[in-house]
N, C-alpha and C. Protein backbone atom coordinates (compact mmCIF):
# COMPACT_ATOMS: atom_id res chain seq x y z
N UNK A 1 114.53 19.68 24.40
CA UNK A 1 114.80 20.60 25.51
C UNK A 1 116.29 20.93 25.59
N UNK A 2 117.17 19.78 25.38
CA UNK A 2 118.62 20.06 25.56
C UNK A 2 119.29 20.93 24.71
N UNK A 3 118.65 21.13 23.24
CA UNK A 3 119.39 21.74 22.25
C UNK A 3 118.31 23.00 22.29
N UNK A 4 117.71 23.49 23.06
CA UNK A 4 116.80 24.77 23.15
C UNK A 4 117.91 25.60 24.14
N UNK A 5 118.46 24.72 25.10
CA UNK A 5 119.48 25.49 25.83
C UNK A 5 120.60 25.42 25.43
N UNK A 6 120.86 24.60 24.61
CA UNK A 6 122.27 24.79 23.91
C UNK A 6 122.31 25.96 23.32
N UNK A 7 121.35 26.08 22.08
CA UNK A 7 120.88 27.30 21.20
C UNK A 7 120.44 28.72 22.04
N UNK A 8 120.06 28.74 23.20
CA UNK A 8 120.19 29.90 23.79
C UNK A 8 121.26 29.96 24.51
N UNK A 9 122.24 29.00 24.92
CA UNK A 9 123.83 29.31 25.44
C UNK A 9 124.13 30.08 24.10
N UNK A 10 123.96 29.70 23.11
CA UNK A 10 125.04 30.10 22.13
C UNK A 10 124.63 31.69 21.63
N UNK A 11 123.36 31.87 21.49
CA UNK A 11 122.85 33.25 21.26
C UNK A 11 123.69 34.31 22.07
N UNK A 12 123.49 33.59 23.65
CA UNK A 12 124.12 34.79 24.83
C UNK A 12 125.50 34.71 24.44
N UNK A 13 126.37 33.53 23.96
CA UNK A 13 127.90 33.97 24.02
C UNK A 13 128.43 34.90 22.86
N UNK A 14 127.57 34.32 21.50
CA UNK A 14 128.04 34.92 20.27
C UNK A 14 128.51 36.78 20.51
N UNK A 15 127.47 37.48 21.02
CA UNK A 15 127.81 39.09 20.91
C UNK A 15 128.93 39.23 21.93
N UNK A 16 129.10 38.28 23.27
CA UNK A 16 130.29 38.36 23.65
C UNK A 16 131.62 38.04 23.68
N UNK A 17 131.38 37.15 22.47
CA UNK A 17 132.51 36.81 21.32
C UNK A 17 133.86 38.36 21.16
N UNK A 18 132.42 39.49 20.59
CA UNK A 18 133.28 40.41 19.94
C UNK A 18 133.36 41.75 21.10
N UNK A 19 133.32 40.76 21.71
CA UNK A 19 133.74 42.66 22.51
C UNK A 19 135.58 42.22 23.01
N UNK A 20 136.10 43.15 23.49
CA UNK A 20 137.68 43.58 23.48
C UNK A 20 138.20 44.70 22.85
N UNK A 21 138.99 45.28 23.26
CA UNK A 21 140.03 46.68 23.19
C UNK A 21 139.82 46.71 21.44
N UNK A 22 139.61 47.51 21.02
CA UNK A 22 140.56 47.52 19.56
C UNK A 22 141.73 48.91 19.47
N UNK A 23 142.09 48.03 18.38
CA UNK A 23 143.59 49.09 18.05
C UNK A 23 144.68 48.11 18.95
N UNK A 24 145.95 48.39 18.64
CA UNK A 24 146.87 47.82 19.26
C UNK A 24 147.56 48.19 20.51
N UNK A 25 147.95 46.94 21.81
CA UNK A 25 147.97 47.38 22.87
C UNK A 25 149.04 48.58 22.87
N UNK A 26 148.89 49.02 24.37
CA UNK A 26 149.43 50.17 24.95
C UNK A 26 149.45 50.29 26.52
N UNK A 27 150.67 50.69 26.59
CA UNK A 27 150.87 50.40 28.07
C UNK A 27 150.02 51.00 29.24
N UNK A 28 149.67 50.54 30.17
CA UNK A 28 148.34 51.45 31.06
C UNK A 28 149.12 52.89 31.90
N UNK A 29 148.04 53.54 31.93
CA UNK A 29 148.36 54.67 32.75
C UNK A 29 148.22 55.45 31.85
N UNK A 30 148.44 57.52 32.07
CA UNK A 30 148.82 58.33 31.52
C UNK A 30 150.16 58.49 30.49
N UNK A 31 149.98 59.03 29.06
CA UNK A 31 151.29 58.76 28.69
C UNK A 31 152.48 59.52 29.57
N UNK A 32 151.95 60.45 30.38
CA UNK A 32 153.22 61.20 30.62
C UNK A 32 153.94 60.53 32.12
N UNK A 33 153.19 59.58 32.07
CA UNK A 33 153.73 58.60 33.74
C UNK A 33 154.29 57.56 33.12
N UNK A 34 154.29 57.35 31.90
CA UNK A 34 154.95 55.65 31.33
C UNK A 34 156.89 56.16 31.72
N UNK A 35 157.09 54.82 32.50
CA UNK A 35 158.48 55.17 32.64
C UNK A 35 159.33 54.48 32.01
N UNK A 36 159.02 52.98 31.52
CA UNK A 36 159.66 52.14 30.71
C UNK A 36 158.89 51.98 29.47
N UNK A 37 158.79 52.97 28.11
CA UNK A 37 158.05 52.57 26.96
C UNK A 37 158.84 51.40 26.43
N UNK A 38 157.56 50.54 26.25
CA UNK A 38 158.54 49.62 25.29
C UNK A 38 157.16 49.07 24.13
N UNK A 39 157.68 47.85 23.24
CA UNK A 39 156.48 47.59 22.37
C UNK A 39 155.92 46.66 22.79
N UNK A 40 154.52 46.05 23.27
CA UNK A 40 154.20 45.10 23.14
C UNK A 40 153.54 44.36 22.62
N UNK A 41 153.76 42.87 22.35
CA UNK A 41 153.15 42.01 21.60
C UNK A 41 152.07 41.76 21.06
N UNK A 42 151.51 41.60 19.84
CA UNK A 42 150.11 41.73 19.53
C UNK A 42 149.10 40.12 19.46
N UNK A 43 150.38 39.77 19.57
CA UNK A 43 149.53 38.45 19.93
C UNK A 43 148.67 38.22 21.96
């Protein structure tokens, strides 16, 4: 029983493993409102 719910914890987390932004960040808002461009970190 314990490893039936382990194995369905893990089913539900795996696809939400990969979700997140792709491409590299960028500052929020419209570009034409950014008032301080700068680069940020990709880590």
């Amino acid at each position: 029983m314990r490893a039936a719910l382990l194995l369905l914890a893990l089913l539900a987390l795996v696809p939400l493993a990969a979700c997140g932004k792709k491409g590299p960040p960028s500052p929020p808002g419209p570009p034409n409102e950014i008032i301080y461009p700068r680069t940020y970190p990709t880590r």
